[in-house]
PDB file of N, CA and C in Angstrom:
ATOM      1  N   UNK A   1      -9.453   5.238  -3.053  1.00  0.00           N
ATOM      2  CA  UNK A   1      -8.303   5.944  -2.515  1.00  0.00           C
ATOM      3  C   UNK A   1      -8.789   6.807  -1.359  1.00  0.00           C
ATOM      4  N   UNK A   2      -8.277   6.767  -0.681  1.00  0.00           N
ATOM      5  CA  UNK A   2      -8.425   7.941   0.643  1.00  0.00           C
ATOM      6  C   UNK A   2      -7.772   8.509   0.787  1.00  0.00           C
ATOM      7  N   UNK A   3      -7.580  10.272   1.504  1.00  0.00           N
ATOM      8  CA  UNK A   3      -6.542  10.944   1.240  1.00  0.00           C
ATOM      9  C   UNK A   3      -6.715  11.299   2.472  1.00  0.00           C
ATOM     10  N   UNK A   4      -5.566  12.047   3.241  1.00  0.00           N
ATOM     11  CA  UNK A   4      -5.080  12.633   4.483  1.00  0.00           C
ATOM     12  C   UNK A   4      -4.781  13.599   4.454  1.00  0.00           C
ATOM     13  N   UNK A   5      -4.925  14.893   4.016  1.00  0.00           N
ATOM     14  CA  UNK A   5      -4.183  15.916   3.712  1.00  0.00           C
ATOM     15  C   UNK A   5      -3.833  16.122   2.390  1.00  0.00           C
ATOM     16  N   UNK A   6      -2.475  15.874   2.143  1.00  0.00           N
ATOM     17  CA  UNK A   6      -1.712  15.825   0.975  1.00  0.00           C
ATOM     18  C   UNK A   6      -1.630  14.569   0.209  1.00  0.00           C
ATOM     19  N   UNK A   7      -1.462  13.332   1.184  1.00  0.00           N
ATOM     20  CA  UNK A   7      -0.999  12.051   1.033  1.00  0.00           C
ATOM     21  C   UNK A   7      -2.257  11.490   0.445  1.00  0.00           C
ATOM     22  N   UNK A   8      -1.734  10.469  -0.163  1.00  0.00           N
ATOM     23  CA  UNK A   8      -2.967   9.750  -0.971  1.00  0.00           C
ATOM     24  C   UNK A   8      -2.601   8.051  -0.207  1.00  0.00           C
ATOM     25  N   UNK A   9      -3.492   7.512  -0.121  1.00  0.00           N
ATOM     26  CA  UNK A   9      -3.489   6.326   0.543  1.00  0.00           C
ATOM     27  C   UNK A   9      -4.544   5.205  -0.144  1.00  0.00           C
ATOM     28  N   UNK A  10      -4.084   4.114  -0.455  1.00  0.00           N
ATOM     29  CA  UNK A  10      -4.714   3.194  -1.442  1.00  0.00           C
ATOM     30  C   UNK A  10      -5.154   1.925  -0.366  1.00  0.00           C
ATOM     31  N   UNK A  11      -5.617   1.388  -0.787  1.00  0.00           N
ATOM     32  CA  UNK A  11      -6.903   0.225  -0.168  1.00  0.00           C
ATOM     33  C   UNK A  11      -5.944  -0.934  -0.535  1.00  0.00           C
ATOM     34  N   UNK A  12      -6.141  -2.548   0.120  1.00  0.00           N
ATOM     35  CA  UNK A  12      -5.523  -3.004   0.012  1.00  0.00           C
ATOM     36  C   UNK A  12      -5.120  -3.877  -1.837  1.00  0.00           C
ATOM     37  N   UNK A  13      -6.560  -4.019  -1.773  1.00  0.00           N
ATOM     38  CA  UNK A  13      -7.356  -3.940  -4.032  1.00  0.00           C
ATOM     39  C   UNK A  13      -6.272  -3.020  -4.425  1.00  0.00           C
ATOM     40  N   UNK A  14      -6.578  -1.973  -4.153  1.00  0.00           N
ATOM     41  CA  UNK A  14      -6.119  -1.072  -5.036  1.00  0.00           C
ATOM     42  C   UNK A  14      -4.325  -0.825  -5.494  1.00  0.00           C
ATOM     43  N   UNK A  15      -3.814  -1.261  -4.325  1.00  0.00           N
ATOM     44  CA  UNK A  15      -2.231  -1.397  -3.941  1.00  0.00           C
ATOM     45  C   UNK A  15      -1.753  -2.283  -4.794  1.00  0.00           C
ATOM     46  N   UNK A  16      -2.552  -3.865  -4.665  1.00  0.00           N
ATOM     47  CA  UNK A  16      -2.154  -4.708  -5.284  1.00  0.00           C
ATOM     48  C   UNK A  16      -2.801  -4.534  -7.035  1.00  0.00           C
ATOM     49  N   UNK A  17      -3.387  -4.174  -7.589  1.00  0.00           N
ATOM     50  CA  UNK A  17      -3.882  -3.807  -8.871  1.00  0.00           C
ATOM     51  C   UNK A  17      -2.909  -3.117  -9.196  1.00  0.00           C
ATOM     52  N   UNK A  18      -2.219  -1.690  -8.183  1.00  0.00           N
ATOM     53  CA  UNK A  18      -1.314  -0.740  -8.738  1.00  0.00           C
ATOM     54  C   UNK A  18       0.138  -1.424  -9.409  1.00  0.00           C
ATOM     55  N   UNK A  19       0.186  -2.498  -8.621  1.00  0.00           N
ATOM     56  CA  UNK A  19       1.593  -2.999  -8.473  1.00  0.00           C
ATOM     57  C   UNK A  19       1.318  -4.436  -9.319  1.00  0.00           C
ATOM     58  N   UNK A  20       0.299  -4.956  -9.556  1.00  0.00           N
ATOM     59  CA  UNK A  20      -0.065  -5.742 -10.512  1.00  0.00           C
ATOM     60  C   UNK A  20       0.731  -7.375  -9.637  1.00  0.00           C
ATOM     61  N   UNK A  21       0.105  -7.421  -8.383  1.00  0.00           N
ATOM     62  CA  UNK A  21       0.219  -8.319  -7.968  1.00  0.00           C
ATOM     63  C   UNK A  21      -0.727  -8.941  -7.131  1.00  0.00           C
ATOM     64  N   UNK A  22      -1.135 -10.281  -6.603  1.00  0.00           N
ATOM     65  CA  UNK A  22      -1.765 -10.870  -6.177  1.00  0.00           C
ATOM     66  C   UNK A  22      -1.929 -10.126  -4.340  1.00  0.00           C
ATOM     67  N   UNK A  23      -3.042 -10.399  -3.689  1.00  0.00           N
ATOM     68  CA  UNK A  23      -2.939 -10.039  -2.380  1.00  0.00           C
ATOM     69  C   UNK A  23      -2.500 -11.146  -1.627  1.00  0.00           C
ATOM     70  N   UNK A  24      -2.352 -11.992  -1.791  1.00  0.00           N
ATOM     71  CA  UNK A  24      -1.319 -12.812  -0.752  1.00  0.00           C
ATOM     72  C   UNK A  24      -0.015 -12.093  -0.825  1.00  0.00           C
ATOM     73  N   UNK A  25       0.558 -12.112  -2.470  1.00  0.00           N
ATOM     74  CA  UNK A  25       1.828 -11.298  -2.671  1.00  0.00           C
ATOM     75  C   UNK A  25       1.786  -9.929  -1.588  1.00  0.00           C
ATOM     76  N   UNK A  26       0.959  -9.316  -1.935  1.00  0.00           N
ATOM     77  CA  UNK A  26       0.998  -8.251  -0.919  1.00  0.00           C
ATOM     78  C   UNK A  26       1.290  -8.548   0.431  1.00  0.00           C
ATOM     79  N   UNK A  27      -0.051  -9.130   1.035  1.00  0.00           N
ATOM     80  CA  UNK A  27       0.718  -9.560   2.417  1.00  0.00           C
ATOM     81  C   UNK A  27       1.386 -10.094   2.653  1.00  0.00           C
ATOM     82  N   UNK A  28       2.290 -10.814   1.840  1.00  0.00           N
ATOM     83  CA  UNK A  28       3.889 -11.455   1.770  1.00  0.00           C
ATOM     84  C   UNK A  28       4.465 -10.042   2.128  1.00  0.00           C
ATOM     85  N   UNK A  29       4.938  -8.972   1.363  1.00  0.00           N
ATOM     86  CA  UNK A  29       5.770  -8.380   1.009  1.00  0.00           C
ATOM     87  C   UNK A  29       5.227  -7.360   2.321  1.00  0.00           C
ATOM     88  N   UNK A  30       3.972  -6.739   2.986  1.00  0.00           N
ATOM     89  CA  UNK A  30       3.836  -6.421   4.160  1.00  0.00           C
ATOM     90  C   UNK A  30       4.266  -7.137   5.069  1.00  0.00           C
ATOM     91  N   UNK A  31       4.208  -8.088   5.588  1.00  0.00           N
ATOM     92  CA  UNK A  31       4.792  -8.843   6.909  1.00  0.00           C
ATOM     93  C   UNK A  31       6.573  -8.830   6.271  1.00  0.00           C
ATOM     94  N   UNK A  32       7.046  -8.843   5.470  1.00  0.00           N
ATOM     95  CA  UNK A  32       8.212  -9.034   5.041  1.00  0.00           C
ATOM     96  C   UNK A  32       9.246  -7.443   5.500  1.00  0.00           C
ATOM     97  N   UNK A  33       8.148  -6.989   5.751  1.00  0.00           N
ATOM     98  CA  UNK A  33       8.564  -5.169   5.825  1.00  0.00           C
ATOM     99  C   UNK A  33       8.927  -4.475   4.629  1.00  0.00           C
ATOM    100  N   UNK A  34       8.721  -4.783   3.420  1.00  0.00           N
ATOM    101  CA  UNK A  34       9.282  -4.491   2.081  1.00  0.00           C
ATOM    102  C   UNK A  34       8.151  -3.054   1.869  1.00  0.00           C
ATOM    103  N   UNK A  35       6.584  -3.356   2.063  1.00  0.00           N
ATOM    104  CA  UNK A  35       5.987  -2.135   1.655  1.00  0.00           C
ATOM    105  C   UNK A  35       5.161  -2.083   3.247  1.00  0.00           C
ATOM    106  N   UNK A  36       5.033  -1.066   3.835  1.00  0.00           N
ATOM    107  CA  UNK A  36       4.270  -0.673   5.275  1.00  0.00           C
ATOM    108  C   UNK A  36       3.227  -0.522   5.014  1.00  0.00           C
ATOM    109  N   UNK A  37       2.492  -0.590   5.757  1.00  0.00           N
ATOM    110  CA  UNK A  37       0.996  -0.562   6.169  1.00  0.00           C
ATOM    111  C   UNK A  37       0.336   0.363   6.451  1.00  0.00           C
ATOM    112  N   UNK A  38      -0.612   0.842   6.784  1.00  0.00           N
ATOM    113  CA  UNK A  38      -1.478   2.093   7.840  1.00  0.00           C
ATOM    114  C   UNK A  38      -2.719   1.292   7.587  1.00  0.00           C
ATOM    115  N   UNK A  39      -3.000   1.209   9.133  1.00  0.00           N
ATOM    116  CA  UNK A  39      -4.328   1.327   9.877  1.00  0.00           C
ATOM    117  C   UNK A  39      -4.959   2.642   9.850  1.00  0.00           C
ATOM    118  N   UNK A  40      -5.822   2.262   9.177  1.00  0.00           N
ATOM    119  CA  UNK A  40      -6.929   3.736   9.842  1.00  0.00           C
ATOM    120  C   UNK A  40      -8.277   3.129   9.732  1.00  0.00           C
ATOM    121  N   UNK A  41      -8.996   3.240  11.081  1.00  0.00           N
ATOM    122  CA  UNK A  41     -10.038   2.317  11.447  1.00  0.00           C
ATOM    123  C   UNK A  41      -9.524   1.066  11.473  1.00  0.00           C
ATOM    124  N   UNK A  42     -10.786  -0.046  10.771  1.00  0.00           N
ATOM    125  CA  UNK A  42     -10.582  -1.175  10.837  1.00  0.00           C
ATOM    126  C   UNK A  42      -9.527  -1.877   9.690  1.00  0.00           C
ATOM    127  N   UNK A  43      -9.397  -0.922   8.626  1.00  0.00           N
ATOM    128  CA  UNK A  43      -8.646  -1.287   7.170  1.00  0.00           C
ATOM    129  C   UNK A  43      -7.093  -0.684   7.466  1.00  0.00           C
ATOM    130  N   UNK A  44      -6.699  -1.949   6.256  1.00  0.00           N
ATOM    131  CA  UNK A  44      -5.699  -0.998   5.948  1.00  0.00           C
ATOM    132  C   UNK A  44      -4.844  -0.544   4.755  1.00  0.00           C
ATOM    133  N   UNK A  45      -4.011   0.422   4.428  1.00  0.00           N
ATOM    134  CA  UNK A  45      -3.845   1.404   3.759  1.00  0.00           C
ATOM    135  C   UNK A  45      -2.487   1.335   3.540  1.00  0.00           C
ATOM    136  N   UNK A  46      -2.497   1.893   1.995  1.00  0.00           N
ATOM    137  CA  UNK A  46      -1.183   2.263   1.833  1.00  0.00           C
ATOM    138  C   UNK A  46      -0.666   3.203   1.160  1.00  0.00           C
ATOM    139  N   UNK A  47       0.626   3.823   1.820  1.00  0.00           N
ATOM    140  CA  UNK A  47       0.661   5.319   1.130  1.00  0.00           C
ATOM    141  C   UNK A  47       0.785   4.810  -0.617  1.00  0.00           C
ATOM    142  N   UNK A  48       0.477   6.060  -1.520  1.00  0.00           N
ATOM    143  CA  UNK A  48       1.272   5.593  -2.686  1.00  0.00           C
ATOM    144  C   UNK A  48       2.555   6.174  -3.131  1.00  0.00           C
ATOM    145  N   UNK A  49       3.090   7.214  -2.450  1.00  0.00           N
ATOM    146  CA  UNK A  49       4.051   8.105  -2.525  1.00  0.00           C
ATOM    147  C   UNK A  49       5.584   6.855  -1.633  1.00  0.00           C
ATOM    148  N   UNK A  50       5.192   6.136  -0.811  1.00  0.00           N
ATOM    149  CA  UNK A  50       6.322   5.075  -0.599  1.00  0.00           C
ATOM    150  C   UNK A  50       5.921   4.019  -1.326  1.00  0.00           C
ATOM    151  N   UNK A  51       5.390   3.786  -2.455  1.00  0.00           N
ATOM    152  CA  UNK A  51       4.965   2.658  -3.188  1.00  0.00           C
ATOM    153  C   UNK A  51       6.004   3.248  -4.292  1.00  0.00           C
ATOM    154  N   UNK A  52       5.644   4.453  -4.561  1.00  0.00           N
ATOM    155  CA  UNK A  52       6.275   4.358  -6.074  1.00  0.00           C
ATOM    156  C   UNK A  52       7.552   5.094  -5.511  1.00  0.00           C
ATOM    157  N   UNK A  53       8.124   5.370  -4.528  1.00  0.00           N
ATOM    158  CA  UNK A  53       9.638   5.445  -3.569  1.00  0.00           C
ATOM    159  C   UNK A  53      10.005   4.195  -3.811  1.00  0.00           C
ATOM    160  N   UNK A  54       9.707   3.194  -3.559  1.00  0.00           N
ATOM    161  CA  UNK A  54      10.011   1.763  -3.339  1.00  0.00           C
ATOM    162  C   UNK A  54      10.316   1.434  -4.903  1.00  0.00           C
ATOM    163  N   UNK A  55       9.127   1.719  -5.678  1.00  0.00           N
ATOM    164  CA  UNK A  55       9.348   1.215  -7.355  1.00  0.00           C
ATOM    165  C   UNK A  55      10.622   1.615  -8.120  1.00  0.00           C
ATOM    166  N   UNK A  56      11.383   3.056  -7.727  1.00  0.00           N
ATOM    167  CA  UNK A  56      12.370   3.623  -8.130  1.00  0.00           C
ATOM    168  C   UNK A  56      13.392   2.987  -7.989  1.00  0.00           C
ATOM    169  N   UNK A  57      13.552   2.826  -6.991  1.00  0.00           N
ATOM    170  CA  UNK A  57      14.846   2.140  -6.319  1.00  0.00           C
ATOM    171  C   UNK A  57      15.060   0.691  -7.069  1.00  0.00           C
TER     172      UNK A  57
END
């Protein structure tokens, strides 16, 4: 996990473990615009605070 401040930001492993899905699934559902991305450096990241926004709904 990497954090920014306040925000906590998960790896792309870690996103898909959280959500208990495959990483293709993931990058399905990223290019799909369903869950966003962040670049920082060469990786990328995802908040978990719009992950589990997203899970509510």
């Amino acid at each position: 996990m990497h954090t920014n401040g306040s925000e906590a930001y998960l790896t792309r492993q870690e996103t898909a473990d959280f959500l208990k899905i495959s990483l293709v699934s993931l990058w399905n559902w990223t290019n799909k615009g369903i869950i966003k991305s962040y670049a920082i450096g060469n990786k990328r990241y995802y908040n978990k605070q719009e992950i589990l926004a997203i899970l509510r709904k």
